[in-house]
Protein backbone atom coordinates (compact mmCIF):
# COMPACT_ATOMS: atom_id res chain seq x y z
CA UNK A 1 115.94 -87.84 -54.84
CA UNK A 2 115.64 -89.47 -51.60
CA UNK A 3 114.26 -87.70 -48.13
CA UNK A 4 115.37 -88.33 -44.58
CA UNK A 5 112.54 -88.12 -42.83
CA UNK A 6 113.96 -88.46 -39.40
CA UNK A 7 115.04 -85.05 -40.35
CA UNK A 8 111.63 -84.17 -40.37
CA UNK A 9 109.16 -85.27 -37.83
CA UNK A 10 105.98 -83.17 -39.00
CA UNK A 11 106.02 -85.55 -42.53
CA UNK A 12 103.89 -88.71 -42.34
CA UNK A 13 104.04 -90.95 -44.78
CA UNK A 14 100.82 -92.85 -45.05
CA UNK A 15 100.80 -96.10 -47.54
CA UNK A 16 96.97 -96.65 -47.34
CA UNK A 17 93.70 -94.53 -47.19
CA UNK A 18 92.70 -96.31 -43.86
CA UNK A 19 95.34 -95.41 -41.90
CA UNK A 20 95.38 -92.25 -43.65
CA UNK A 21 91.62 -91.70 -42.51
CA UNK A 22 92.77 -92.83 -39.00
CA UNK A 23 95.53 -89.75 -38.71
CA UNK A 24 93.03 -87.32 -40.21
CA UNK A 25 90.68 -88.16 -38.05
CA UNK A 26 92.83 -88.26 -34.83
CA UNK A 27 94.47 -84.74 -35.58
CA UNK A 28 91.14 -82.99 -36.79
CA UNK A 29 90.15 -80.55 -33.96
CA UNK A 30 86.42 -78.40 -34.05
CA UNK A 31 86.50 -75.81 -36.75
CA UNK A 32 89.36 -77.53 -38.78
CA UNK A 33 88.90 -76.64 -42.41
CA UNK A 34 89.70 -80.06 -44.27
CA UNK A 35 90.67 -80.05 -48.42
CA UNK A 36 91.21 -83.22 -49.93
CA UNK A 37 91.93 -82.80 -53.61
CA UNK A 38 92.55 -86.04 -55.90
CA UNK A 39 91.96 -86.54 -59.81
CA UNK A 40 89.43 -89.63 -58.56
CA UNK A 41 87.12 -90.71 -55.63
CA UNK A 42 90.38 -91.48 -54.19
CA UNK A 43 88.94 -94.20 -52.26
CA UNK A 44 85.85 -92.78 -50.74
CA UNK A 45 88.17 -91.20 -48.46
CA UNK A 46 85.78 -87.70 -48.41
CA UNK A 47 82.67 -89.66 -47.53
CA UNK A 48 84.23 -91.52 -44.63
CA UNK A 49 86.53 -89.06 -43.07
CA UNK A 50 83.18 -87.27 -42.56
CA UNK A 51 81.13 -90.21 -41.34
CA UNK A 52 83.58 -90.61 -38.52
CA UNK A 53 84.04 -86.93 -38.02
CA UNK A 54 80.28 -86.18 -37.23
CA UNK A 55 79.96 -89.31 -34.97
């Protein structure tokens, strides 16, 4: 099946982990909860988002 997504401007799609770690990082406001849930390290993408997060 195929999306529009101009229909639907709250979807991102994200085709790497760096620029997803760049939106996270830029939309994460104090006392967001974050989940990140993968079947792998999924790129180290926990590790980092928090490195950048408590800088």
């Amino acid at each position: 099946w195929a999306l529009n997504l101009d229909e639907y401007p709250a979807i991102h799609v994200i085709s790497n982990i760096d620029e997803m770690i760049d939106k996270v990082v830029l939309m994460a406001e104090v006392n967001d909860h974050l989940l990140f849930m993968s079947n792998g390290g999924f790129g180290g993408i926990h590790e980092k988002v928090e490195a950048l997060l408590t800088n």
